[in-house]
C-alpha atoms as a PDB file:
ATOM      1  CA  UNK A   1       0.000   0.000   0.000  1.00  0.00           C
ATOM      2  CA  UNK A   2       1.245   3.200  -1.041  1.00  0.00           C
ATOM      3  CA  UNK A   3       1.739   6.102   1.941  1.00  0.00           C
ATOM      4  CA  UNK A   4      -0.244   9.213   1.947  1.00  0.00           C
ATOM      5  CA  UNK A   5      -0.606  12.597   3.051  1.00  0.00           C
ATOM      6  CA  UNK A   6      -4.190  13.240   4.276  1.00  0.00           C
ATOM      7  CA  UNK A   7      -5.397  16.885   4.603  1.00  0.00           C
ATOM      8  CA  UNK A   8      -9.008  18.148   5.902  1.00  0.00           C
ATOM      9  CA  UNK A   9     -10.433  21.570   7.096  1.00  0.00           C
ATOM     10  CA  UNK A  10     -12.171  21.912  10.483  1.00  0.00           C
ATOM     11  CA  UNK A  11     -13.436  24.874  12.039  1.00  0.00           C
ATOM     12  CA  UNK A  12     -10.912  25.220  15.035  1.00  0.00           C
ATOM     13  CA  UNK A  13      -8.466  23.184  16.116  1.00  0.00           C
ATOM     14  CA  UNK A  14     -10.915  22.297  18.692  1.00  0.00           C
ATOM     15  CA  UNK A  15     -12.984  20.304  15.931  1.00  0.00           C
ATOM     16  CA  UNK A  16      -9.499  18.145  15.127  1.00  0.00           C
ATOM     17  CA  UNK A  17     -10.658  14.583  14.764  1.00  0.00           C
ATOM     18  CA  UNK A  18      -9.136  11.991  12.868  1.00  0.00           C
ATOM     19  CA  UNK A  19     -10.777   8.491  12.469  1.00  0.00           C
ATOM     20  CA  UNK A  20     -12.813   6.214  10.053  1.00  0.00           C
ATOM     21  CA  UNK A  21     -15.799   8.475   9.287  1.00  0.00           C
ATOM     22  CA  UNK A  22     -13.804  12.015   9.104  1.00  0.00           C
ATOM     23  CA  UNK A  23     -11.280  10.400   6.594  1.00  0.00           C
ATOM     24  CA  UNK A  24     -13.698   9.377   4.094  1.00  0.00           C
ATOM     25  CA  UNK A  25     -13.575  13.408   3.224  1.00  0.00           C
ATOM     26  CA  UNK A  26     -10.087  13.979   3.396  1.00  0.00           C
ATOM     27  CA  UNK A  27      -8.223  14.807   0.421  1.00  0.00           C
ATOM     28  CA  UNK A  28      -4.860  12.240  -0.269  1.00  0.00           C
ATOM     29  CA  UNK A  29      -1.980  13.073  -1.536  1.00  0.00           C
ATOM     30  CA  UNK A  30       0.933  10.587  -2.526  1.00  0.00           C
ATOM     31  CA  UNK A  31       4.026  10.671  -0.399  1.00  0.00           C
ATOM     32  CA  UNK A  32       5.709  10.108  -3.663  1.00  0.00           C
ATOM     33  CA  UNK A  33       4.892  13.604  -4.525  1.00  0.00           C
ATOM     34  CA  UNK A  34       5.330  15.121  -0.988  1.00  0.00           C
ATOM     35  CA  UNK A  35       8.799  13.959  -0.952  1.00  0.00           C
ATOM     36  CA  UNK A  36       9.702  15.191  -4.164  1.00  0.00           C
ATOM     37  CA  UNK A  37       7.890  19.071  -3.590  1.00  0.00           C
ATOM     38  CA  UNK A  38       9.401  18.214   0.352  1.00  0.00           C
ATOM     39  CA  UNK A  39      11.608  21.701  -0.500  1.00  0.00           C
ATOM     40  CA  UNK A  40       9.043  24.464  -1.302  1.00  0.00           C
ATOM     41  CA  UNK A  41       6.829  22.760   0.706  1.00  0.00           C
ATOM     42  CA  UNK A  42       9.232  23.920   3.840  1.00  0.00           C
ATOM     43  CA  UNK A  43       8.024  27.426   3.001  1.00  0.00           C
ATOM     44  CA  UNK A  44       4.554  26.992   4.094  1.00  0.00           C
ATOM     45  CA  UNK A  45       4.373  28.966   7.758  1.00  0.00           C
ATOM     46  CA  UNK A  46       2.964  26.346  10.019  1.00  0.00           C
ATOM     47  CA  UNK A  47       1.837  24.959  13.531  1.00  0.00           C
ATOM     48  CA  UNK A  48       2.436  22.084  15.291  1.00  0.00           C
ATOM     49  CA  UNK A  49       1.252  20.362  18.820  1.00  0.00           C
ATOM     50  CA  UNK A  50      -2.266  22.672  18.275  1.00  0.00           C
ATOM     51  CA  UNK A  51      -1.540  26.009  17.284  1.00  0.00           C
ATOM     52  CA  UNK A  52       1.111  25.790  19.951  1.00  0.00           C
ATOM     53  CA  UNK A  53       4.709  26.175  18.578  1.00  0.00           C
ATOM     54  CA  UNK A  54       4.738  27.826  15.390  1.00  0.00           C
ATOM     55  CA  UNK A  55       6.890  26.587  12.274  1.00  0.00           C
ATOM     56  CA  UNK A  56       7.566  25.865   8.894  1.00  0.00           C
ATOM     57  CA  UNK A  57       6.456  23.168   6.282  1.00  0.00           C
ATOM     58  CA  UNK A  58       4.897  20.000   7.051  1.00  0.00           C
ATOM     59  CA  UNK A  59       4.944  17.343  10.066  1.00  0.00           C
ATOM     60  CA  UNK A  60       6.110  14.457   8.101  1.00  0.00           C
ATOM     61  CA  UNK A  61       4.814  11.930  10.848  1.00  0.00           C
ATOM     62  CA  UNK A  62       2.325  14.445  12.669  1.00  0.00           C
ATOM     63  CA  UNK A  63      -0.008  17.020  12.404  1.00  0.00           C
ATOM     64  CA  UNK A  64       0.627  19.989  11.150  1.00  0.00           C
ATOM     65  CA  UNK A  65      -2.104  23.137  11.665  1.00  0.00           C
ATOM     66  CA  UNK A  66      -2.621  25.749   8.867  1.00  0.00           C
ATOM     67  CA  UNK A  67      -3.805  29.048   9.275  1.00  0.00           C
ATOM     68  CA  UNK A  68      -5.118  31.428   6.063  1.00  0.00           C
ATOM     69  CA  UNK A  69      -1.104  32.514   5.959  1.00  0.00           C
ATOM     70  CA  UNK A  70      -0.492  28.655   5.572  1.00  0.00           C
ATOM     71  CA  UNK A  71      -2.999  27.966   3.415  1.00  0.00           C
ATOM     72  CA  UNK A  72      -2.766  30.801   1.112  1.00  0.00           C
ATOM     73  CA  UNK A  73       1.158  29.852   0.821  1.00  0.00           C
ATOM     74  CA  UNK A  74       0.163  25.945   0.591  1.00  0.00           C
ATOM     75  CA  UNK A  75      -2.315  26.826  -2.430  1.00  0.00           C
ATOM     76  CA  UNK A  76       0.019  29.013  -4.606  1.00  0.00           C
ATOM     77  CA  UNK A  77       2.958  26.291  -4.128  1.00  0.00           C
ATOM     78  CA  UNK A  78       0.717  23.761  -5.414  1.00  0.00           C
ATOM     79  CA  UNK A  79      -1.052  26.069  -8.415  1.00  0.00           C
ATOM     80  CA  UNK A  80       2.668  26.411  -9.327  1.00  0.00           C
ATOM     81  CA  UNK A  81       2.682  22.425  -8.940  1.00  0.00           C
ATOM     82  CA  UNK A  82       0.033  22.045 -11.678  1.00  0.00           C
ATOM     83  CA  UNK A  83       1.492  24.269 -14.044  1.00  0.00           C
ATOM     84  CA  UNK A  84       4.679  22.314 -14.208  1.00  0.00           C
ATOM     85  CA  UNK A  85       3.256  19.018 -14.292  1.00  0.00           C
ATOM     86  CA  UNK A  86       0.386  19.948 -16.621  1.00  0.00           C
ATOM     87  CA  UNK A  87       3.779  19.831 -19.500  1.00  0.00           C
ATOM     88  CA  UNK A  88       4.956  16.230 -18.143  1.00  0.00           C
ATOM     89  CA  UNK A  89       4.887  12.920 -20.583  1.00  0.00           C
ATOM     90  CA  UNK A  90       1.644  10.635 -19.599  1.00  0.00           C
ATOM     91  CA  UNK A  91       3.954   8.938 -16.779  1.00  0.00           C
ATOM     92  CA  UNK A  92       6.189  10.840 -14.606  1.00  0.00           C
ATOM     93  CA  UNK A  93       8.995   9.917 -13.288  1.00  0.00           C
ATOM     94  CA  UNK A  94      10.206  11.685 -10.113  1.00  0.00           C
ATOM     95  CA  UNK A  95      13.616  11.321  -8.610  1.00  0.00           C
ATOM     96  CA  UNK A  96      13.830  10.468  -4.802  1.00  0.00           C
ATOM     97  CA  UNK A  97      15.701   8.982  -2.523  1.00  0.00           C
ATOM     98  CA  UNK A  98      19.662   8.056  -2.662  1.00  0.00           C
ATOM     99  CA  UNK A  99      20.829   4.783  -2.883  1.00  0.00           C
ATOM    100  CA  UNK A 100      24.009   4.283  -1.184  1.00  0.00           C
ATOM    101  CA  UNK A 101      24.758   0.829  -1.628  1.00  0.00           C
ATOM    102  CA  UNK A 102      24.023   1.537  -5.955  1.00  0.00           C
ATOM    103  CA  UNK A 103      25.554   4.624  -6.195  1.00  0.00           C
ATOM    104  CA  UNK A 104      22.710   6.341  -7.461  1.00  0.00           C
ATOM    105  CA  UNK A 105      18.649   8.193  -6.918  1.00  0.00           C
ATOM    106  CA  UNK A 106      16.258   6.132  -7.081  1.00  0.00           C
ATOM    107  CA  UNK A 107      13.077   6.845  -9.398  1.00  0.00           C
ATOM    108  CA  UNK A 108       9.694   6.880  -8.826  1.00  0.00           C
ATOM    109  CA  UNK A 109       7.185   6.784 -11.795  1.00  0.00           C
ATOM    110  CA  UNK A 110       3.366   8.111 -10.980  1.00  0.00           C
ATOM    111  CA  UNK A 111       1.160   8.744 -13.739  1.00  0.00           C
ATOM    112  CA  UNK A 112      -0.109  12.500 -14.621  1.00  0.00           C
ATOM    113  CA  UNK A 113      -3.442  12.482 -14.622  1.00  0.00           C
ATOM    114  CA  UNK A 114      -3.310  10.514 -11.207  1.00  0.00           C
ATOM    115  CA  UNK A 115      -1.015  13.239  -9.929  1.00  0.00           C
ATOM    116  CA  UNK A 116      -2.804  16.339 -10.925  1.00  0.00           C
ATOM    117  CA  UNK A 117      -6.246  15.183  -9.601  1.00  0.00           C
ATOM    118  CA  UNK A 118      -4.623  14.627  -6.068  1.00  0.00           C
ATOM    119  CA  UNK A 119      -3.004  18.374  -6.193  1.00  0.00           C
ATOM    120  CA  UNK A 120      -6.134  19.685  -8.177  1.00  0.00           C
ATOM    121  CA  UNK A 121      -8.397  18.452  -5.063  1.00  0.00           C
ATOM    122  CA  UNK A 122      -5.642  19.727  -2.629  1.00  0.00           C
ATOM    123  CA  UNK A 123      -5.922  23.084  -4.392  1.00  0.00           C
ATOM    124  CA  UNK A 124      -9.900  23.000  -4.212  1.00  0.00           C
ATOM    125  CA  UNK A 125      -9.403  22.014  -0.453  1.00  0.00           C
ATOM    126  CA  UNK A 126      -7.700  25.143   0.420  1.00  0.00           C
ATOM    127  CA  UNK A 127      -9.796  27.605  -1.292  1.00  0.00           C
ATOM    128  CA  UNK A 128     -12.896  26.255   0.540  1.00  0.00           C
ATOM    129  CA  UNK A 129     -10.693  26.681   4.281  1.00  0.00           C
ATOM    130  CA  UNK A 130      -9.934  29.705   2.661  1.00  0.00           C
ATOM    131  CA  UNK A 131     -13.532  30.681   1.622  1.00  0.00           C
ATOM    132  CA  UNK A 132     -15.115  29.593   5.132  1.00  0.00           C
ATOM    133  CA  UNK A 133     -12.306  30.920   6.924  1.00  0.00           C
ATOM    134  CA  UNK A 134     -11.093  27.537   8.173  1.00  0.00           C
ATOM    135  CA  UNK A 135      -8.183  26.269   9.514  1.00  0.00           C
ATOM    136  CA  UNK A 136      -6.148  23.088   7.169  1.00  0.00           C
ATOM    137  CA  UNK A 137      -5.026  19.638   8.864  1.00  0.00           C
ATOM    138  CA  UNK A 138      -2.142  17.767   7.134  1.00  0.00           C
ATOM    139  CA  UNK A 139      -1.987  14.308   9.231  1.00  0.00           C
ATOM    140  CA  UNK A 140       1.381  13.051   8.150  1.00  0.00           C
ATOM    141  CA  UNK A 141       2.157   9.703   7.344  1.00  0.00           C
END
């Protein structure tokens, strides 16, 4: 089974929950692709442990709390994600991690269409948080 990235918008960070019926509305997106934006995606302005200690990018194991600064930031990183991927062959193929023992980056291929719907519904995600004035939740991995 492939990882994901699950992201939903509650009201407060009061209204946090995370279990069977709450995920059937979250929005996935492929760790593949998480790893390989995991650069601009440190420029998101973040929260962790509730609003508590502010930060940068996202909780890779945890949550991670967005506020309209964060999600404003998350949703232009990933509109500039669809313009560059909207030019890619049919099947991608995204470089990640290093191999020691082989000398070389390993490769990860993900197909386009598959790719853009999960960042096109990540995109549509924020600008309802946005619109409702909302907070974002990225459960990590």
């Amino acid at each position: 089974m492939a990882l994901t990235h699950e992201f939903e918008m509650f009201k407060s960070s009061e209204d946090v929950v995370f279990n069977k019926e709450t995920r059937k509305n979250m929005v996935n997106v492929d760790d593949t692709f998480i790893l390989y934006g995991i650069d601009t995606l440190k420029w998101i302005p973040s929260f962790s442990k509730n609003f508590e200690q502010k930060s940068n990018g996202l909780d890779y194991y945890g949550r991670t709390y967005l506020d309209f600064e964060g999600i404003t930031a998350l949703k232009g990183i990933i509109v500039g994600w669809l313009q560059i991927f909207k030019y890619a062959p049919v099947q991608i193929e995204l470089t990640s991690d290093y191999d020691i023992e082989n000398g070389k980056f390993n490769s990860i291929k993900i197909e386009k269409e598959y790719l853009l719907a999960q960042l096109q519904n990540l995109c549509t995600l924020c600008d309802s948080a946005l619109k409702k004035d909302y907070i974002l939740v990225h459960f990590g991995i």
